[in-house]
Protein backbone atom coordinates (compact mmCIF):
# COMPACT_ATOMS: atom_id res chain seq x y z
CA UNK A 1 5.64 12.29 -2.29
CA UNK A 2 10.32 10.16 -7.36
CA UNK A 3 17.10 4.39 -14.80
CA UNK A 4 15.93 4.68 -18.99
CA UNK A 5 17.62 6.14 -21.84
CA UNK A 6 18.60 9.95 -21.83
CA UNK A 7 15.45 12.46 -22.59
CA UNK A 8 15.48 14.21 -25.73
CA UNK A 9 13.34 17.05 -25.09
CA UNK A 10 13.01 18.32 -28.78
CA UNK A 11 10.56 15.19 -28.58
CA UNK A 12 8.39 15.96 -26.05
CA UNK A 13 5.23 18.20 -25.95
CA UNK A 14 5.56 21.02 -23.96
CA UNK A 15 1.88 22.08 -22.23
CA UNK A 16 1.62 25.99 -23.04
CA UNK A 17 -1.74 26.02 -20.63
CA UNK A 18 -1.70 28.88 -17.49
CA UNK A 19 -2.65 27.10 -14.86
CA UNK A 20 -5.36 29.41 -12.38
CA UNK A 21 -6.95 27.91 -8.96
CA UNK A 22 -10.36 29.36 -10.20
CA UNK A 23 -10.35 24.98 -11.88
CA UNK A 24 -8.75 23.90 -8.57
CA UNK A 25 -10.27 23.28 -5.22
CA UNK A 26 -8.79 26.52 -3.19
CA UNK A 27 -7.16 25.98 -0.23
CA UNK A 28 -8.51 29.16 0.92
CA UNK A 29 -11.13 31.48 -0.78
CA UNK A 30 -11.33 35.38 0.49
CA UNK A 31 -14.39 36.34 -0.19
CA UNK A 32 -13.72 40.02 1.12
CA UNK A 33 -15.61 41.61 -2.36
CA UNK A 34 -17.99 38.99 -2.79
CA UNK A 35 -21.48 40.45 -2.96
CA UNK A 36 -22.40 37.27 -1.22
CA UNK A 37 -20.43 37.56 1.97
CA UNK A 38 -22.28 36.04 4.78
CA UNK A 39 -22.09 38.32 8.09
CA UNK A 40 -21.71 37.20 11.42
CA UNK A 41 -24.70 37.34 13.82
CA UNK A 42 -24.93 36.79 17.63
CA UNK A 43 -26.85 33.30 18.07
CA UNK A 44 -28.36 35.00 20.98
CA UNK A 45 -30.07 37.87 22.00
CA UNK A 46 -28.55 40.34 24.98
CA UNK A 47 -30.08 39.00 28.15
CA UNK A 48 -30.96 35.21 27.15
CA UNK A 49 -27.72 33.72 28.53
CA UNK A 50 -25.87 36.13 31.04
CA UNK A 51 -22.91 34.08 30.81
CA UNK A 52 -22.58 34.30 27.15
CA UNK A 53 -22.87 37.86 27.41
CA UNK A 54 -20.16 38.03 30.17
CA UNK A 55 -17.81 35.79 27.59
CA UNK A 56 -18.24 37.84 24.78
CA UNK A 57 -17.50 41.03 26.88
CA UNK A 58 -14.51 39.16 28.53
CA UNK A 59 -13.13 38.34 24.81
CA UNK A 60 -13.83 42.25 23.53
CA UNK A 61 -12.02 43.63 26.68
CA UNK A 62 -8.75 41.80 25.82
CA UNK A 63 -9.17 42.26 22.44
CA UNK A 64 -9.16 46.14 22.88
CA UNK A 65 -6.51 46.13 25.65
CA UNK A 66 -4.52 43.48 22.97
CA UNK A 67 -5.43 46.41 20.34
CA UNK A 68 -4.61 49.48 22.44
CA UNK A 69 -0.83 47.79 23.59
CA UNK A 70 0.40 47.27 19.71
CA UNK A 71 -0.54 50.92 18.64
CA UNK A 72 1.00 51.91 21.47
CA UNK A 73 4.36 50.12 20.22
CA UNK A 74 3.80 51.11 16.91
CA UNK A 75 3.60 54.69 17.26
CA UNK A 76 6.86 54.56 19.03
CA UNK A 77 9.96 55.81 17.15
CA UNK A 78 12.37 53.36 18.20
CA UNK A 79 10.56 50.33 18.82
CA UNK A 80 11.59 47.63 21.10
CA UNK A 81 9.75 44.97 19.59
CA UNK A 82 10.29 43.26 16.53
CA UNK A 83 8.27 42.75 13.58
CA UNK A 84 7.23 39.33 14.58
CA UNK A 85 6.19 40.73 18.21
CA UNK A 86 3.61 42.78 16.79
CA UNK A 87 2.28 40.44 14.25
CA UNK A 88 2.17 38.22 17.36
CA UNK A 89 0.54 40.97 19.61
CA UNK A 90 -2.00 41.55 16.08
CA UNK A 91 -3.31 37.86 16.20
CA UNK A 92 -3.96 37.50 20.01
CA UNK A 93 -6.18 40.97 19.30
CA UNK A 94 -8.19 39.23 17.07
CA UNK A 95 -8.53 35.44 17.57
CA UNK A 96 -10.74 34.49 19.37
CA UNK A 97 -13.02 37.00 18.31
CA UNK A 98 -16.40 35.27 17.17
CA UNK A 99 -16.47 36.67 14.27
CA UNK A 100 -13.21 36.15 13.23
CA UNK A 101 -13.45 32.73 14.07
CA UNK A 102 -16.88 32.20 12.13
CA UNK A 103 -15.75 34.07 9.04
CA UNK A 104 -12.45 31.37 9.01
CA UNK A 105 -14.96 28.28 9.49
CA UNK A 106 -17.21 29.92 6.22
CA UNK A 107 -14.33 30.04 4.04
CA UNK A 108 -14.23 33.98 4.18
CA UNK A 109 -10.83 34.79 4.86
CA UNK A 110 -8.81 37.85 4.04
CA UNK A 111 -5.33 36.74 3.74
CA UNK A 112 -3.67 39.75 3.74
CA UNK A 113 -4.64 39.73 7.53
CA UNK A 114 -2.13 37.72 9.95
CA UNK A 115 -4.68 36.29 11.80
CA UNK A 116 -6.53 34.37 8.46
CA UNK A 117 -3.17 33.46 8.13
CA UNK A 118 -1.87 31.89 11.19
CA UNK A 119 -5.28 30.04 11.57
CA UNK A 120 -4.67 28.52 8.09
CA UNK A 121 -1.37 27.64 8.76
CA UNK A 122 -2.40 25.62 12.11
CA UNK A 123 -5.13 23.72 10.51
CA UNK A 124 -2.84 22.34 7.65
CA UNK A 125 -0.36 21.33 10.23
CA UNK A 126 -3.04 20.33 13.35
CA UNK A 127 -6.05 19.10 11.22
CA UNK A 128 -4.04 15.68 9.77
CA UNK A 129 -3.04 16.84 6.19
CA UNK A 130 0.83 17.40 6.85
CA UNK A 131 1.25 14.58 9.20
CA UNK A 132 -0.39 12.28 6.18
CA UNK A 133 1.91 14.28 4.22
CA UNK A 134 4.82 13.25 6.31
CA UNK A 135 4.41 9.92 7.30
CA UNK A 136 4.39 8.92 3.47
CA UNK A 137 7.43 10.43 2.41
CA UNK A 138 9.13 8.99 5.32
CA UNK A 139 7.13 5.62 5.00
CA UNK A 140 8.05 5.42 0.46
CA UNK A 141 11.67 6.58 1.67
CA UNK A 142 11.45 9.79 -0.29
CA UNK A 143 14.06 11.00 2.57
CA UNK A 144 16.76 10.62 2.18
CA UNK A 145 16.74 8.56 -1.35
CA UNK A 146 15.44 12.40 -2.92
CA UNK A 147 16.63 14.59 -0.15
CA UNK A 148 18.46 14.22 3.39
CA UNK A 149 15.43 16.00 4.79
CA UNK A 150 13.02 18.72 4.92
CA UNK A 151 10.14 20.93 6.35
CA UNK A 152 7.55 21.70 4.62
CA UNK A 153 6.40 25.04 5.00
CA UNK A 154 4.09 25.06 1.70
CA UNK A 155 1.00 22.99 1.40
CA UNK A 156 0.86 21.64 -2.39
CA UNK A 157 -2.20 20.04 -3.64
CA UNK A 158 -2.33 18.46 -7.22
CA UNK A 159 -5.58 18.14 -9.36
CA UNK A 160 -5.28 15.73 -12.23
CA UNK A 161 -9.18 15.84 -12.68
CA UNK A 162 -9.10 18.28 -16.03
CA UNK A 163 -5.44 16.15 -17.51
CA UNK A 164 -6.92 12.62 -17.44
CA UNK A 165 -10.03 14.35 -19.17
CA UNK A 166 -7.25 15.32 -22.43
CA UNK A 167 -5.65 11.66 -22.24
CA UNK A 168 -6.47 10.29 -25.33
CA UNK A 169 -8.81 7.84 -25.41
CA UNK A 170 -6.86 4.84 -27.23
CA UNK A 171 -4.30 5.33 -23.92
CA UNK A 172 -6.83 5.11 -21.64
CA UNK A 173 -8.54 1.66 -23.22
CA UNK A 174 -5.35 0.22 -22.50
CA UNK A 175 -4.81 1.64 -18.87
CA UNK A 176 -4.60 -1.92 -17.11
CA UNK A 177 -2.72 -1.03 -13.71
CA UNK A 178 -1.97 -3.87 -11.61
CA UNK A 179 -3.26 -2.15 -8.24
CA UNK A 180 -5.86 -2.95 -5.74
CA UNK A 181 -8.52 -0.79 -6.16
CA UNK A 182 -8.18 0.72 -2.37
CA UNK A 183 -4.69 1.89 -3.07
CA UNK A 184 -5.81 4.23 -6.42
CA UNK A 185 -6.20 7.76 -5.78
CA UNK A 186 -10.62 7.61 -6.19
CA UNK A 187 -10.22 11.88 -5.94
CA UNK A 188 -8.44 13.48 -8.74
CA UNK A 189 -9.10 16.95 -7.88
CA UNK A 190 -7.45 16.50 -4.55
CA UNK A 191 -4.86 13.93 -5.12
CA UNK A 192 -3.95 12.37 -1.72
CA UNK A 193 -0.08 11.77 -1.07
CA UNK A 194 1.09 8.30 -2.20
CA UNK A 195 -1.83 6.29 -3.54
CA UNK A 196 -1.05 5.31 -7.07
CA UNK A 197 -2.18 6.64 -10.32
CA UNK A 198 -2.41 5.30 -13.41
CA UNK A 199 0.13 6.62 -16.52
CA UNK A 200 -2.76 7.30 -18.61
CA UNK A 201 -3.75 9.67 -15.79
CA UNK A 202 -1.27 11.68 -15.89
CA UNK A 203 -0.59 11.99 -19.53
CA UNK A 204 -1.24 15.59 -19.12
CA UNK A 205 0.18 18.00 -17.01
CA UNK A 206 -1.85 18.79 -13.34
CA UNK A 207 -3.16 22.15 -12.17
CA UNK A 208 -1.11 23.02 -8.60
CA UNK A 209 -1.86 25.32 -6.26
CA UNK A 210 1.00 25.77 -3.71
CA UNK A 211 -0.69 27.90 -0.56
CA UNK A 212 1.96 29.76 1.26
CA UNK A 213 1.62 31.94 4.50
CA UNK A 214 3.24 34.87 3.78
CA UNK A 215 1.92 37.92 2.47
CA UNK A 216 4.83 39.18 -0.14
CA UNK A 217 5.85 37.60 -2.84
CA UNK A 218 8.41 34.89 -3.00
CA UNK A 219 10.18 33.03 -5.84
CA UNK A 220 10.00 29.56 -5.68
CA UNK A 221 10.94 26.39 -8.35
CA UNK A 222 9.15 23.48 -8.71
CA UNK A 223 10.78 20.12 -9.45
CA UNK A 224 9.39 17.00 -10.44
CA UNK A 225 11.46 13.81 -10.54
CA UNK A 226 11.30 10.30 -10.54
CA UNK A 227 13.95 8.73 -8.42
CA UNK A 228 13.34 4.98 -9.63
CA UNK A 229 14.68 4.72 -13.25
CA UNK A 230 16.70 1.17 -13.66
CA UNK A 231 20.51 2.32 -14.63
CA UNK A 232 22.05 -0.50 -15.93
CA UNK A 233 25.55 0.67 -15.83
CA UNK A 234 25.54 0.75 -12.25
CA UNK A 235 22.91 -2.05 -11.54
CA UNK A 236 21.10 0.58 -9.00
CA UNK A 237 18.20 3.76 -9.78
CA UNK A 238 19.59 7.24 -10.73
CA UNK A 239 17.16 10.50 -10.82
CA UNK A 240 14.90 11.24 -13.74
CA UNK A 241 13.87 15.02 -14.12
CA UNK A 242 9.78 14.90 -15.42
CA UNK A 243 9.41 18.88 -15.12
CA UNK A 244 11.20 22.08 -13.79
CA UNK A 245 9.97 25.63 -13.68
CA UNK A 246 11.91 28.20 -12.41
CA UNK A 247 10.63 32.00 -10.77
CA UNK A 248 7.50 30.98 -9.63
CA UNK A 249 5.86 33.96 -7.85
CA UNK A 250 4.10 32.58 -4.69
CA UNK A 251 2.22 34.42 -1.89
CA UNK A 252 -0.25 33.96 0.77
CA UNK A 253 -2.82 36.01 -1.74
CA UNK A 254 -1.93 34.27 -4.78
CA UNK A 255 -1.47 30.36 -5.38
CA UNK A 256 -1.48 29.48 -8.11
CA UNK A 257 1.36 27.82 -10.32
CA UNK A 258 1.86 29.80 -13.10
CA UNK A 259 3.59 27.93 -15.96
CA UNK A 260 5.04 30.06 -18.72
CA UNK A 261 3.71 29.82 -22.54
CA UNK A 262 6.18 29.00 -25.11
CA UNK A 263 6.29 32.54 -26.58
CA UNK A 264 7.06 34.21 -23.30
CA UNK A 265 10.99 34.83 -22.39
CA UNK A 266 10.37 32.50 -19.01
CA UNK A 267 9.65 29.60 -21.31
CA UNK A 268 13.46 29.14 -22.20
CA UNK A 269 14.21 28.34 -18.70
CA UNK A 270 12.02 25.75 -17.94
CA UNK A 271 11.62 21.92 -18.70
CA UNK A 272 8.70 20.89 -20.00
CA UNK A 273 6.63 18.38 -18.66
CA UNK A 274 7.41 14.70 -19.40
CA UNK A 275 4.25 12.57 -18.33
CA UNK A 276 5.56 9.48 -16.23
CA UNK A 277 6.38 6.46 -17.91
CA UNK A 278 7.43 3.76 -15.26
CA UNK A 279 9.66 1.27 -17.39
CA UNK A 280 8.50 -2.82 -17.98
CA UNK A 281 9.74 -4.83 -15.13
CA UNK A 282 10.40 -2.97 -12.38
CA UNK A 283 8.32 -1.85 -9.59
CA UNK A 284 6.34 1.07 -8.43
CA UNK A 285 7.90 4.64 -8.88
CA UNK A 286 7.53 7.74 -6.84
CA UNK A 287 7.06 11.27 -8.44
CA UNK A 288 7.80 13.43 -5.97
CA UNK A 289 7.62 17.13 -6.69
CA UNK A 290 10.19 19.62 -4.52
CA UNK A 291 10.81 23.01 -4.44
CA UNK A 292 14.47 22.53 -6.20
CA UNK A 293 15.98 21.50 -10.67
CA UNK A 294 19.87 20.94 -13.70
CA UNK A 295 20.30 20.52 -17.65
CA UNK A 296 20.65 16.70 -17.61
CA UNK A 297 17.13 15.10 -17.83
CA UNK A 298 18.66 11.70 -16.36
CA UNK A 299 21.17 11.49 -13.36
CA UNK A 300 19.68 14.61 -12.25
CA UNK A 301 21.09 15.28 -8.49
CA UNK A 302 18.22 17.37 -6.57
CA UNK A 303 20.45 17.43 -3.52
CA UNK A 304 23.58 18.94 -5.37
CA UNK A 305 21.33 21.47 -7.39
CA UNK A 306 19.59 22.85 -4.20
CA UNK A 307 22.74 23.29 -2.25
CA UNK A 308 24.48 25.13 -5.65
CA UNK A 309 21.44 27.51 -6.02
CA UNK A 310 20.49 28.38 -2.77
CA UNK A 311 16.82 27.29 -3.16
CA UNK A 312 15.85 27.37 0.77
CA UNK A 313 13.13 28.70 2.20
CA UNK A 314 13.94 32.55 4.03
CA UNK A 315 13.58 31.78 7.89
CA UNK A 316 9.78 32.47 9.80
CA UNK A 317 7.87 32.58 6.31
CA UNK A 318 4.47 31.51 8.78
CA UNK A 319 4.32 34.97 9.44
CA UNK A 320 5.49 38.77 8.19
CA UNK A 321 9.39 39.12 8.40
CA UNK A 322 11.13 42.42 9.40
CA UNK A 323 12.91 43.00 5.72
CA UNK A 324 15.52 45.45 6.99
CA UNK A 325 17.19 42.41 8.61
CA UNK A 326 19.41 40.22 7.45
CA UNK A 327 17.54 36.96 6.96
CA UNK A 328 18.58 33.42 7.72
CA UNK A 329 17.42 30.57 5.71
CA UNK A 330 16.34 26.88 7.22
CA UNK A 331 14.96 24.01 5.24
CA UNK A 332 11.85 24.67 3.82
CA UNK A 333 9.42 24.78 0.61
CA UNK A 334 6.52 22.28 -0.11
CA UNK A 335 7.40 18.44 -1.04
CA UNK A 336 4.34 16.02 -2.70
CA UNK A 337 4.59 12.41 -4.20
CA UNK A 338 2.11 9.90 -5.71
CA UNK A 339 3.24 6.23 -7.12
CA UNK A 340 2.65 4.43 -10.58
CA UNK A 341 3.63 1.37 -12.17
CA UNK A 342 3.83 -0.26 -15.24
CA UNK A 343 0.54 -0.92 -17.72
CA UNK A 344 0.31 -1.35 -21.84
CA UNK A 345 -0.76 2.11 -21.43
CA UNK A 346 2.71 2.77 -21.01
CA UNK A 347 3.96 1.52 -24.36
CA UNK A 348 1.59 3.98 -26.11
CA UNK A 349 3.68 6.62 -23.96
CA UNK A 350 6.36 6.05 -25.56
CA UNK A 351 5.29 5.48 -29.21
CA UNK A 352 3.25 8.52 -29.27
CA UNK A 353 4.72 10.72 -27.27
CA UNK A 354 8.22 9.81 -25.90
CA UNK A 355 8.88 8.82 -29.84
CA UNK A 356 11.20 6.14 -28.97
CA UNK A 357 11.62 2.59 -28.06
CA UNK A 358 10.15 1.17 -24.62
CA UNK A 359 13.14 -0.30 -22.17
CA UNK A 360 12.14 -3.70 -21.17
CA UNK A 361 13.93 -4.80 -17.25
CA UNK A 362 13.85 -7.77 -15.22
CA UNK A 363 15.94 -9.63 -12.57
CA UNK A 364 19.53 -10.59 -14.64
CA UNK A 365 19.73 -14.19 -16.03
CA UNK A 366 20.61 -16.98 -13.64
CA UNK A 367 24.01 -17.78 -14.38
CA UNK A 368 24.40 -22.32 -14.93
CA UNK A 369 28.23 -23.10 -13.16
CA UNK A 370 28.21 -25.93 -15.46
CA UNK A 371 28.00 -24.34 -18.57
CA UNK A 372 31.38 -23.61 -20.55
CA UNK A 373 32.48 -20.68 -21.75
CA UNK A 374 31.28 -22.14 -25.50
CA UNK A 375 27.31 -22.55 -23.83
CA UNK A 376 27.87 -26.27 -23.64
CA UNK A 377 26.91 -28.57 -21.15
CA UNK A 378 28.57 -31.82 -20.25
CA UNK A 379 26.62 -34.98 -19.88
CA UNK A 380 25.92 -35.94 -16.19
CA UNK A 381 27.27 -39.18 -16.13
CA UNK A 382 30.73 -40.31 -18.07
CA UNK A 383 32.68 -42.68 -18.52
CA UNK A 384 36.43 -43.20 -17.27
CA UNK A 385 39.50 -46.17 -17.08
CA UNK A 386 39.69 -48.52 -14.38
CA UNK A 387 42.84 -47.31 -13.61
CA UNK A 388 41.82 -44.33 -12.91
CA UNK A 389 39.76 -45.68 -9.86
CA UNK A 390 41.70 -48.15 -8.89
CA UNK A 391 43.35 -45.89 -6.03
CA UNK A 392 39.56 -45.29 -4.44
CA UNK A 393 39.40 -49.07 -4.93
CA UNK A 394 42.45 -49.34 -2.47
CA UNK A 395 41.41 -47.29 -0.17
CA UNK A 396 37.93 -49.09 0.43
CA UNK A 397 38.20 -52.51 0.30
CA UNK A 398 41.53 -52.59 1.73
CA UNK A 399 43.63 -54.89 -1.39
CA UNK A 400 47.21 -55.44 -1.31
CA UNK A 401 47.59 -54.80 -4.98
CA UNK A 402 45.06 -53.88 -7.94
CA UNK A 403 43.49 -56.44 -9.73
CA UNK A 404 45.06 -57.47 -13.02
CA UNK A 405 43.71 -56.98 -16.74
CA UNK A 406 40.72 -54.77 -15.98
CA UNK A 407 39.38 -53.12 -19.22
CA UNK A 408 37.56 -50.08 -19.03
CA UNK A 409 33.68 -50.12 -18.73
């Protein structure tokens, strides 16, 4: 879940739109004002199943004994246990609580609680999505061509649905992409990691939402990059940096990816998005976005700019940290890709927007050993002296002396 001629970005068009998950699909909706809130009911009455009743009493007992053990730490004034004990202690309270477990299934989650929280958490990482996540970014070698490795602890989704609706439509008559239908991405508002896309698709910028589980706010930068740019200097692929936005506010409350408007301060700081043009004659590239960005459009290193700024992920970010405490950091942030190769949409890319000439690659030419230095090639077959031979002649047929008052052929 990513080499050409430097970027000029005085070229480009930077998107001034504010991205908000209201257009997205939400990871996670809480619906704790909504005059529509469904309420949990029992399915049965008291008395129809005595062993349902005996369950649910068994579940509110240890929920109340769970409840009655993390005041009791909390009122102390030195307490033994640390932050993450009692957020611990405050989810077994409440999980398996019917209701609590009905209200997560509905979509009516209040995030600010640890409990929404945690069961969020496990169902992106139990429930398929981050081992799909995974498996393609170790499958399209995204690590360790992009980074040596990394954790994920920020589920990313990308909607191109609303961009390929502002492509314009002369780009998307040409959109011819060379890729079985079955490997496309069919769902643009829920792009799945590592099917391809076509340019003309992602002319425009996509709406993000990056859903984190913690409940203050964190800064975080998105990075996207293209890791597959031809560089024919060095006859390998170098880095291209697509887009970078620094400071982006992120917490378990509030996902969406806020991009800053061109008369803001913020907008200074940022690099504007390039839409992905995958140069003539070479293959497939991968746009991975990462929590990471530096100045230089091309040759951009992710790995040196995360270790020189830092950007890593503040240790146990699943759940509420004790912010007295020094905190450690570990690998961390969110990581996405999707692939896209060349089509004649391309070319309009870079008329109309890029505003320069399209590189054209391809395998180097086949070098001929028997052309000179001049291009020319000597004939095949050519004449020579007699005498010249007259050694080989020797040697085969075994004569005592060469014959006499040969003239060359």
């Amino acid at each position: 879940m990513l080499r050409s001629i430097p970027l000029a970005l005085r070229t480009t068009r930077p998107f001034t739109r504010v991205f908000s998950s209201g257009s997205a699909s939400s990871l996670a909706d809480s619906t704790t004002e909504s005059p529509m809130k469904k309420i949990w009911t029992r399915p049965l009455e008291p008395g129809v199943l005595p062993a349902y009743d005996e369950a649910l009493a068994y579940i509110e007992r240890d929920s109340e004994n769970k409840r009655a053990e993390l005041e009791r730490l909390r009122k102390q004034t030195n307490p033994k246990a640390s932050v993450e004990v009692l957020e611990k202690l405050e989810i077994e309270s409440q999980i398996n609580l019917p209701e609590v477990r009905w209200n997560f299934k509905q979509g009516q989650m209040d995030l600010t609680k640890p409990v929404y929280r945690y069961l969020l958490n496990q169902r992106w990482r139990k429930m398929g999505r981050l081992d799909r996540l995974m498996e393609r970014v170790y499958q399209m070698s995204v690590i360790p061509d992009v980074l040596p490795s990394i954790r994920p602890n920020v589920d990313i989704r990308v909607n191109f649905s609303a961009a390929a609706k502002l492509t314009p439509p002369e780009i998307i008559a040409r959109s011819r992409t060379p890729v079985h239908r079955k490997r496309l991405a069919s769902e643009l508002s829920d792009v799945i990691p590592g099917l391809f896309l076509t340019p003309a698709q992602t002319v425009e910028p996509p709406i993000l939402v990056a859903q984190v589980f913690h409940v203050e706010s964190r800064l975080y930068t998105l990075i996207m990059i293209d890791p597959d740019v031809p560089s024919t200097s060095t006859q390998s692929f170098q880095n291209y940096l697509h887009w970078l936005v620094p400071n982006i506010s992120l917490s378990a409350t509030s996902s969406a990816v806020h991009i800053p408007s061109p008369e803001s301060p913020e907008f200074a700081t940022i690099v504007p998005y390039v839409p992905p043009h995958p140069q003539k004659g070479t293959p497939y590239h991968r746009y991975v976005r990462a929590p990471s960005p530096s100045t230089d459009a091309l040759r951009f290193d992710l790995r040196s700019f995360v270790a020189a700024h830092g950007l890593l992920v503040p240790k146990g970010s699943s759940l509420i940290e004790d912010a007295a405490k020094e905190r450690e950091v570990e690998e961390g942030g969110g990581i996405f890709l999707w692939r896209e190769i060349w089509d004649p949409s391309v070319s309009m890319i870079y008329n109309r927007i890029l505003r320069r000439p399209e590189p054209v690659y391809g395998p180097p030419p086949k070098v001929d050993p028997y052309v000179d230095e001049h291009g020319n090639k000597p004939k095949k077959y050519f004449s020579t002296p007699w005498t010249t031979r007259c050694p080989l002649v020797l040697l085969h047929q075994g004569l005592s002396r060469c014959p006499v008052e040969q003239t060359p052929r």
